[in-house]
Protein backbone atom coordinates (compact mmCIF):
# COMPACT_ATOMS: atom_id res chain seq x y z
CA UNK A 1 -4.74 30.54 28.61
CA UNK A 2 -4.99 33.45 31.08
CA UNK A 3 -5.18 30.37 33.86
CA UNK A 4 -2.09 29.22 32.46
CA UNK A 5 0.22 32.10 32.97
CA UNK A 6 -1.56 32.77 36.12
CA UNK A 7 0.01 29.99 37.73
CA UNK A 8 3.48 30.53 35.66
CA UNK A 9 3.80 33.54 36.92
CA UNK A 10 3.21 32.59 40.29
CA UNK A 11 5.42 29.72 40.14
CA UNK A 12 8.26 32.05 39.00
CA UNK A 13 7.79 34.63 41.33
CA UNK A 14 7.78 31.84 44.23
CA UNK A 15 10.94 30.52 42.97
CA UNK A 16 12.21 34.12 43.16
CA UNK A 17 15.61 34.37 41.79
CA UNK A 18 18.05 32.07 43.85
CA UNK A 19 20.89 30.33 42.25
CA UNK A 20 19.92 27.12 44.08
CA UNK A 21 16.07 26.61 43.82
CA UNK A 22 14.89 24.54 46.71
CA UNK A 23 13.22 21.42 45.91
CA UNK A 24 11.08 21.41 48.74
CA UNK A 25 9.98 24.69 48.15
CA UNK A 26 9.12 23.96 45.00
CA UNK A 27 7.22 21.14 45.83
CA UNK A 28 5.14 23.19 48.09
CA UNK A 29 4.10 25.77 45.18
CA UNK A 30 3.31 22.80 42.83
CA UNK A 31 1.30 21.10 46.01
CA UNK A 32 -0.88 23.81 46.05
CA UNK A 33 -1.05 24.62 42.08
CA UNK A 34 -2.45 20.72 42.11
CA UNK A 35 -4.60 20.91 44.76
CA UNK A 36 -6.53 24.41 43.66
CA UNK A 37 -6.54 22.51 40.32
CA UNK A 38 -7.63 19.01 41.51
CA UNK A 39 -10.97 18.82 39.17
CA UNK A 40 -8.87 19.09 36.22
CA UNK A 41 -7.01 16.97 34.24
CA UNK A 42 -2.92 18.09 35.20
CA UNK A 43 -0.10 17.83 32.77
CA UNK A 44 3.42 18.81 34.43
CA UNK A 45 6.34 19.45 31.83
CA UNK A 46 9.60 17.88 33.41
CA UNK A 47 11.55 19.28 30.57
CA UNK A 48 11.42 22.57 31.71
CA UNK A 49 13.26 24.50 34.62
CA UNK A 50 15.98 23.42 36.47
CA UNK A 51 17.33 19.90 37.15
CA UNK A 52 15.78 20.29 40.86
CA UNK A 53 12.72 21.87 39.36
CA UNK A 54 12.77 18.73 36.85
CA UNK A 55 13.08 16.31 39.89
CA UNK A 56 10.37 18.45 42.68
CA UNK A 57 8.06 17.97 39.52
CA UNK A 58 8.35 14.43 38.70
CA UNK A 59 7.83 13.71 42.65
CA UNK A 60 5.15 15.61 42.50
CA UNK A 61 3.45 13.82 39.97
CA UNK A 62 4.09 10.59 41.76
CA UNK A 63 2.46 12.01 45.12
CA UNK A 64 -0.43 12.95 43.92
CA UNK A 65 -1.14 10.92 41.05
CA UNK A 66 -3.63 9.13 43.30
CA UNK A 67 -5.45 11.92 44.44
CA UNK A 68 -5.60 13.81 41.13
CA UNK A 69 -5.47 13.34 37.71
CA UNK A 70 -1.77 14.48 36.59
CA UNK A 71 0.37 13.26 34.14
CA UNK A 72 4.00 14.11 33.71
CA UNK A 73 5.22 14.72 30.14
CA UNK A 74 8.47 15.54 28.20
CA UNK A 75 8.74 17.99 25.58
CA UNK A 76 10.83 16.44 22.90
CA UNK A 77 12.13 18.72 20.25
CA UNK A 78 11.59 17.74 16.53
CA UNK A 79 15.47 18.11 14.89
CA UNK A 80 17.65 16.52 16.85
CA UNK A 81 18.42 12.76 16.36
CA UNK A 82 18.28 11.16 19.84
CA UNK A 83 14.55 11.86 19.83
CA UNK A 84 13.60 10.65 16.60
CA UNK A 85 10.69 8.04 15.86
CA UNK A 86 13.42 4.94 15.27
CA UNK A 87 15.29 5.52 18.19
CA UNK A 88 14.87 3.53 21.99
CA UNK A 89 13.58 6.34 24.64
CA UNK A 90 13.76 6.10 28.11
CA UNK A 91 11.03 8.95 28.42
């Protein structure tokens, strides 16, 4: 886990604290997150961030998802209907 909010907290403190995150930029911190991390399997949440942040990390994930093992993923929250079992998802 200590791995884990390693890399958040770099991630964060890249970003710093601009109003309009850059997607290139953050492409370029989750380029090298995957890279030092290319022997493992990756998981990138797309749920989480910004819309841009959302977007630089699904692009990431289709980069390098021949060089690497990474698979995007969605966190879905339990209660609320659209995301329920019965329901079409686009996710």
């Amino acid at each position: 886990m200590d791995g884990i909010s390693t890399y958040v907290t770099r991630f964060e403190g890249a970003q710093g604290f601009s109003p309009f995150p850059s997607l290139f930029n953050t492409l370029r911190i989750l380029r090298k997150i995957i890279f030092e991390e290319v022997n493992n399997v990756i998981f990138i949440n797309v749920s989480s961030g910004s819309k841009i942040q959302s977007i630089a990390s699904m692009m990431a994930c289709m980069i390098f998802k021949d060089r690497v093992d990474i698979t995007p993923y969605y966190a879905a929250p339990e209660g609320i209907p659209q995301f329920r079992e019965n329901k079409k998802q686009l996710v």
